[in-house]
Structures are given as C-alpha cells and as structure tokens.
C-alpha atoms as a PDB file:
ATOM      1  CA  UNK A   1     -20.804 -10.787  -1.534  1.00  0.00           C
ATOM      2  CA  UNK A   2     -18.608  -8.187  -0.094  1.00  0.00           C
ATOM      3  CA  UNK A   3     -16.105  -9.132   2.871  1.00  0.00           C
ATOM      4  CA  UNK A   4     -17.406  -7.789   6.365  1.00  0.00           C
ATOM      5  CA  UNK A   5     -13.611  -7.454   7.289  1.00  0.00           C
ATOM      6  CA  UNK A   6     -13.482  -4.884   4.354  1.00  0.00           C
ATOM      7  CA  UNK A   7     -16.456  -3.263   4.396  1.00  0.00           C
ATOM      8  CA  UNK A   8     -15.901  -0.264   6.763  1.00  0.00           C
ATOM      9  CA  UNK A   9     -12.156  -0.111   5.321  1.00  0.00           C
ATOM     10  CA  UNK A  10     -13.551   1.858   2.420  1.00  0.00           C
ATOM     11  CA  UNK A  11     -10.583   4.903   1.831  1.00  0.00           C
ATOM     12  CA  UNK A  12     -11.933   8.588   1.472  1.00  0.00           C
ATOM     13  CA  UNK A  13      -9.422  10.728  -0.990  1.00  0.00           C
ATOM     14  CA  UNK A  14     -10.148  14.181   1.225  1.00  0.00           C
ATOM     15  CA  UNK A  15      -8.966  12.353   3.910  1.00  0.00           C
ATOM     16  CA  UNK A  16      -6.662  10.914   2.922  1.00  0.00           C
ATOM     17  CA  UNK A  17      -5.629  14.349   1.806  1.00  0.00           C
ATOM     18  CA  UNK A  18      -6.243  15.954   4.721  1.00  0.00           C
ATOM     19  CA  UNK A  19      -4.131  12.988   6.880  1.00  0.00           C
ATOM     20  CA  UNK A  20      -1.525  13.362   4.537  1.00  0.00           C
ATOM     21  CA  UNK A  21      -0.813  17.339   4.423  1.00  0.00           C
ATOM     22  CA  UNK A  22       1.881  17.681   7.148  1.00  0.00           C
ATOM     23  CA  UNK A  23       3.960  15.449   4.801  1.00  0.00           C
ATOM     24  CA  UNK A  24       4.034  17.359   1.679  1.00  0.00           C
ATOM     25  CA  UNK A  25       6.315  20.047   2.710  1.00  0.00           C
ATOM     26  CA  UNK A  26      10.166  19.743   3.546  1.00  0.00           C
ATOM     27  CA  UNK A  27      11.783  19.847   6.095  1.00  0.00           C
ATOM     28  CA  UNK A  28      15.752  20.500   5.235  1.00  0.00           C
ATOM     29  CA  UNK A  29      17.000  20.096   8.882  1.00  0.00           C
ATOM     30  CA  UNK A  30      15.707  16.496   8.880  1.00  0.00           C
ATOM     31  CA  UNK A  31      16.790  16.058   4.816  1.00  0.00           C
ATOM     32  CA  UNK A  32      20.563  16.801   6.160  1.00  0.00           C
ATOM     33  CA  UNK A  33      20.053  14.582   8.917  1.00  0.00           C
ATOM     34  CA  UNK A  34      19.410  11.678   6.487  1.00  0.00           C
ATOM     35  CA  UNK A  35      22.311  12.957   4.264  1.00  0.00           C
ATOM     36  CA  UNK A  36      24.663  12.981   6.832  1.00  0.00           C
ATOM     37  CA  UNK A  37      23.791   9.444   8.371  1.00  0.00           C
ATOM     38  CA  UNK A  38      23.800   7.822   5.291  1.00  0.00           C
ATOM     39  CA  UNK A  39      26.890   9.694   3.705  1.00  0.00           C
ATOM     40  CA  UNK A  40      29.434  10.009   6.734  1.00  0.00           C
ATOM     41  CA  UNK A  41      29.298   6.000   7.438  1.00  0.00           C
ATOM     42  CA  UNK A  42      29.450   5.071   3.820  1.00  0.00           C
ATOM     43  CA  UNK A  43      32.596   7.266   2.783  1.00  0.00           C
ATOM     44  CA  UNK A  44      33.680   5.850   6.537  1.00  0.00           C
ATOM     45  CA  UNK A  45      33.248   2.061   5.526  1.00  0.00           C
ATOM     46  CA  UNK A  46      34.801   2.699   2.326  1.00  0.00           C
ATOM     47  CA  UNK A  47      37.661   4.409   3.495  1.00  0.00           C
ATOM     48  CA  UNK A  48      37.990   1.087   6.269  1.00  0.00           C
ATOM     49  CA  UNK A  49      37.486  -1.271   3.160  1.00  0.00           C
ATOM     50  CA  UNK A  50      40.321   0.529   1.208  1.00  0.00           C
ATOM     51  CA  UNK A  51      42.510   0.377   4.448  1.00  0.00           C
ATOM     52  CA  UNK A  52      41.204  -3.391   5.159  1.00  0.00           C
ATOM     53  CA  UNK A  53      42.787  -4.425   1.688  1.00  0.00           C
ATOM     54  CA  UNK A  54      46.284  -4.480   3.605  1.00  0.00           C
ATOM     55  CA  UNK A  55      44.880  -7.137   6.194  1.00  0.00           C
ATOM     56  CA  UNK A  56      42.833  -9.295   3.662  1.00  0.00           C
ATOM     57  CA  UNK A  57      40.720  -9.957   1.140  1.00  0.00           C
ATOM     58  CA  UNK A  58      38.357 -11.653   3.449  1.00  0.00           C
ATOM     59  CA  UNK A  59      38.185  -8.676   6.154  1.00  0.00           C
ATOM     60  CA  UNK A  60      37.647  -6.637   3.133  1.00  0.00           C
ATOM     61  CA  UNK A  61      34.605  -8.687   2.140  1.00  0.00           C
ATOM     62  CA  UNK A  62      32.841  -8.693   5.456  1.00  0.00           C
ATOM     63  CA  UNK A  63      33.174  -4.423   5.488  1.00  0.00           C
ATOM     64  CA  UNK A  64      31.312  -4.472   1.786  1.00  0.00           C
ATOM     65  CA  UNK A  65      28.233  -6.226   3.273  1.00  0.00           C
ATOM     66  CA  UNK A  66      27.050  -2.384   5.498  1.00  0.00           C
ATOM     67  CA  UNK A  67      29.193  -0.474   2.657  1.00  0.00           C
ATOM     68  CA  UNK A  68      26.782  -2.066   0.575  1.00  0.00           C
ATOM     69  CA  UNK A  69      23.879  -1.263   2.468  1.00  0.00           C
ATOM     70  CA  UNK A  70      24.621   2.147   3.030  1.00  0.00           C
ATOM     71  CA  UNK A  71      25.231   2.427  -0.624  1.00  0.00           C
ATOM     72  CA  UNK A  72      21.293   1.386  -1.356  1.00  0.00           C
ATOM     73  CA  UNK A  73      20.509   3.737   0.900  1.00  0.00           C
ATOM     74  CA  UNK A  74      22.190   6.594  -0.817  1.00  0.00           C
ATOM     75  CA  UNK A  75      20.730   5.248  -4.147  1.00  0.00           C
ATOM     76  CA  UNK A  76      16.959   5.624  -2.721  1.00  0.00           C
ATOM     77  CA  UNK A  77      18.071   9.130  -1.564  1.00  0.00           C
ATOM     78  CA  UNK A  78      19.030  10.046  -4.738  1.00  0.00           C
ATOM     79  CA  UNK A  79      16.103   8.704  -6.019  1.00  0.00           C
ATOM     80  CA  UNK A  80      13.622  10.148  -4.344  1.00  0.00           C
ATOM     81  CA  UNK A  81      14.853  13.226  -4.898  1.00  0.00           C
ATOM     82  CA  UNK A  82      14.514  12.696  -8.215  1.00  0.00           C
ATOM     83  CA  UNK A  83      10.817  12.782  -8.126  1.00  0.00           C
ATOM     84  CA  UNK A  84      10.760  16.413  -6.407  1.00  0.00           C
END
C-alpha cells in the first residue's frame, strides 16, 4: 500500500533537468565572491591568532573556533572544485 503523502511526490528526470539548467553553468563573478569571503577573513583570523599568541593562549583559542570554520569552508571550496 503506497503512502498518499507520497504518491503525487513522484520526481520526473526531464524536469528535474529542465529545473536544474540555470545551475550548470558558472558564474566567475559570484565564484570570486565566495573566494574572497571565505579567504580574506581566514588569512585575517589567522593573522589575529598569530598576533593573539602575545596576549594568551586562551584568547588564542577562542580566535581558532571561526579560523576553524572558515578553514572548512575553504576545504569544501576546494573540493568542489575538484569535481569540475
């Protein structure tokens, strides 16, 4: 016995295709957008983390928590354009 709630959510590929074109191309403005807010705060924190070192350990510690986010962020970057 099929589920009524699932019933009409039956996926079409060519539409799915056809929903999906405007996605498959590029667009480099928006790819250096991405690069530069992911890049320019990471090398920032890092930089404040090096300089933090001078204060303490423990300011130093609470700067790696974004550092470390931005860092994933670069990594999923670089990742995905891997796949290209």
């Amino acid at each position: 016995m099929t589920n009524p709630a699932t019933a009409n959510a039956t996926i079409n590929a060519r539409d799915l295709a056809r929903d999906l074109a405007p996605y498959r191309a590029p667009i480099e403005a928006r790819s250096f957008f991405e690069l530069a807010v992911t890049l320019v705060p990471f090398f920032a924190f890092w930089f404040l983390m090096w300089l933090s070192l001078d204060v303490g350990y423990w300011l130093t510690l609470l700067l790696a928590v974004p550092t470390a986010a931005f860092l994933v962020r670069v990594f999923m970057i670089q990742h995905d354009c891997g796949h290209a």
